[in-house]
Protein backbone atom coordinates (compact mmCIF):
# COMPACT_ATOMS: atom_id res chain seq x y z
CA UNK A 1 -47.60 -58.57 -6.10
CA UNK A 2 -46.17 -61.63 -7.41
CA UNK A 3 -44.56 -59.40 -10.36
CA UNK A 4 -43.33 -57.02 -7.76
CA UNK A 5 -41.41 -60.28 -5.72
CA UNK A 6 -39.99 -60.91 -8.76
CA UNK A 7 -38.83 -58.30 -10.05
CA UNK A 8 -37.04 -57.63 -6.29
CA UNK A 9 -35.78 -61.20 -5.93
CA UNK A 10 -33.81 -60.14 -9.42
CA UNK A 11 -32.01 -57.46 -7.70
CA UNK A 12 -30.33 -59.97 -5.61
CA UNK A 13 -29.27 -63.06 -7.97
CA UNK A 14 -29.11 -66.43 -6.52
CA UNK A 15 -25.24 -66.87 -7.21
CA UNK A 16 -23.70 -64.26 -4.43
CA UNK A 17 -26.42 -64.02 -2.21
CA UNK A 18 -26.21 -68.09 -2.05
CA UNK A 19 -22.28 -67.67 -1.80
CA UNK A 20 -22.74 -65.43 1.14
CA UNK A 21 -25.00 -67.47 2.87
CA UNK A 22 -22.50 -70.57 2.40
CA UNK A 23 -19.61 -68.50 3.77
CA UNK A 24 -21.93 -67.76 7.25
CA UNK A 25 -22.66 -71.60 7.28
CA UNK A 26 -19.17 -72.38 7.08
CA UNK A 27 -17.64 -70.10 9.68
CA UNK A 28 -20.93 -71.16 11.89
CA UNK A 29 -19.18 -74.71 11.25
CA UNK A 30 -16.00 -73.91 12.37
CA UNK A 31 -17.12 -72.51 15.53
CA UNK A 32 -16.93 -68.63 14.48
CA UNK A 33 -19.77 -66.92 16.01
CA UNK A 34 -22.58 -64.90 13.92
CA UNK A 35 -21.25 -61.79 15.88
CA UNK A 36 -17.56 -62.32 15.36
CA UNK A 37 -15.29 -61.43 12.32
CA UNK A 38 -17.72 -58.61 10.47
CA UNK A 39 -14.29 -56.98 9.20
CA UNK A 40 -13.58 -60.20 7.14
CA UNK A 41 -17.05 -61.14 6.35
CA UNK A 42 -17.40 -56.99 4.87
CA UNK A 43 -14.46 -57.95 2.96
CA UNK A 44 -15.83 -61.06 1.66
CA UNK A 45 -19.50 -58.95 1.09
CA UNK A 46 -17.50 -56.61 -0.87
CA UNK A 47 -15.69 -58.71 -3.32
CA UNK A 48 -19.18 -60.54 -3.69
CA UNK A 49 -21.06 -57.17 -4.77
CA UNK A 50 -18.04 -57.14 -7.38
CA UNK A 51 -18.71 -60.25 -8.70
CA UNK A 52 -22.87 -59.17 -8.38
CA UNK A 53 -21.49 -56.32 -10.78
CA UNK A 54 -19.48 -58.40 -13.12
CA UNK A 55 -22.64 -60.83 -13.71
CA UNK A 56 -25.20 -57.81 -14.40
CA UNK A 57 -22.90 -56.79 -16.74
CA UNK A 58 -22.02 -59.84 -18.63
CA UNK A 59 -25.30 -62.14 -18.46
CA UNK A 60 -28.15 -59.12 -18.28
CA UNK A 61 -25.84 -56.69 -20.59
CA UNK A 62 -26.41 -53.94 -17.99
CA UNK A 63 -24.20 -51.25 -18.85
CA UNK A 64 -25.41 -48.03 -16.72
CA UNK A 65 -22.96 -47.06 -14.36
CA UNK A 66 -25.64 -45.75 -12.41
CA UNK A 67 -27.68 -49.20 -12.14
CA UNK A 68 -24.20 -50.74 -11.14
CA UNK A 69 -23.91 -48.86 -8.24
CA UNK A 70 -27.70 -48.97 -7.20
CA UNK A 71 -27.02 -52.83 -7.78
CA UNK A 72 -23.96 -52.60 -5.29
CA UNK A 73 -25.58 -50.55 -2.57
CA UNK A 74 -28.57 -52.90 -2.79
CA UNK A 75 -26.18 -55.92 -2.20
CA UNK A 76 -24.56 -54.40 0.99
CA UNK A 77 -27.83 -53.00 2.11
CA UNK A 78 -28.98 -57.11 2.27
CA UNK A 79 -26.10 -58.08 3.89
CA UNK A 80 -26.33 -55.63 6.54
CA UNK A 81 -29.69 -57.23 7.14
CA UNK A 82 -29.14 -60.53 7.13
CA UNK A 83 -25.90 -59.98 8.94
CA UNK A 84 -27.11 -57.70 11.40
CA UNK A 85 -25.57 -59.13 14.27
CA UNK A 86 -22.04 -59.51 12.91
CA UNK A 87 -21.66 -55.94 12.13
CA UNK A 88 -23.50 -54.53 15.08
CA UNK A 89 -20.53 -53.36 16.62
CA UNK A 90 -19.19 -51.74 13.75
CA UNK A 91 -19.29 -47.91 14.64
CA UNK A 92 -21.71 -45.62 12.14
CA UNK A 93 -21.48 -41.54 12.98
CA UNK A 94 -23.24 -39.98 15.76
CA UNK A 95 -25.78 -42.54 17.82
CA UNK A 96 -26.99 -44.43 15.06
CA UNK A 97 -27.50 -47.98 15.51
CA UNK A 98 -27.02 -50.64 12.47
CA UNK A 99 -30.05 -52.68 13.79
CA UNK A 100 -32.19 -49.45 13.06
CA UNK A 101 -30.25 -48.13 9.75
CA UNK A 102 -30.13 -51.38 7.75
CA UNK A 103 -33.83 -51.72 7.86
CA UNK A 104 -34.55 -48.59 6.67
CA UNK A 105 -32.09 -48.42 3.80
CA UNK A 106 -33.94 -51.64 2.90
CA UNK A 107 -37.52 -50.15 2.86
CA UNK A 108 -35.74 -47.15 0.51
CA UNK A 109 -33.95 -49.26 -1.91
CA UNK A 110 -36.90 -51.43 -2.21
CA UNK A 111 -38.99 -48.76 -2.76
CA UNK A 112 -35.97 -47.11 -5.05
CA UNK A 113 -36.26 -50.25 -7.16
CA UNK A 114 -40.44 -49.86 -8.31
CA UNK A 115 -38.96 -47.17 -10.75
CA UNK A 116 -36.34 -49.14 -12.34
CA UNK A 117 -37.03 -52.06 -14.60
CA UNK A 118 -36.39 -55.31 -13.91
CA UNK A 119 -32.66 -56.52 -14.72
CA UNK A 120 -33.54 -59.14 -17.70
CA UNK A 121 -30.65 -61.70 -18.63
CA UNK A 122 -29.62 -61.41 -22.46
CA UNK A 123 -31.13 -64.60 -23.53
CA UNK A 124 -34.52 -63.99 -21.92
CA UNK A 125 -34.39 -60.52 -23.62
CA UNK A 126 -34.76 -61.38 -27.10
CA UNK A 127 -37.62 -63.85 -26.33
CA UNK A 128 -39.92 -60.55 -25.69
């Protein structure tokens, strides 16, 4: 189990999820309410999952296209649920509610990511 944290934890490196967790703390410090501004923060999410992108491909060496944008969606799918009251007015089709859709597209990608293997950065890569 410990293998399987891991090897989820790496699908969400330190660097952007820590810079979008400073970026709540700071508008939480300025008086901006969790529930306010989920137009700007989505902007902000996005241009994170860009630079999630740019350091899979230049410190792990990941090249798929196809990992990128599992990589992407996996990003946004966090943010939705650690964010979940900021964008809970944001409209999705038909009746469906962001408090019940970001879960679930959690459970899938985590359960998407047990058949891919673990993103390994360059350096650790030729120890093995």
């Amino acid at each position: 189990m410990d293998k399987r944290l891991d090897n989820l934890r790496l699908y969400f490196p330190a660097e952007v999820t820590g810079s979008y967790l400073a970026i709540q703390s700071l508008f939480k410090a300025n008086g901006i309410r969790a529930t306010e501004e989920p137009w700007l923060m989505a902007g902000i999410a996005l241009a994170l999952a860009v630079v999630d992108i740019f350091i899979y491909w230049k410190f792990y060496k990941i090249t798929s296209w196809l990992l990128h944008v599992v990589l992407f969606c996996g990003f946004i799918i966090w943010v939705l649920n650690i964010d979940t009251a900021r964008y809970a007015d944001v409209r999705l089709p038909g009746t469906l509610r962001i408090e019940i859709v970001a879960p679930i597209l959690l459970i899938f990608y985590s359960l998407l990511t047990l058949f891919i293997s673990e993103p390994v950065r360059a350096k650790d890569a030729q120890k093995r």
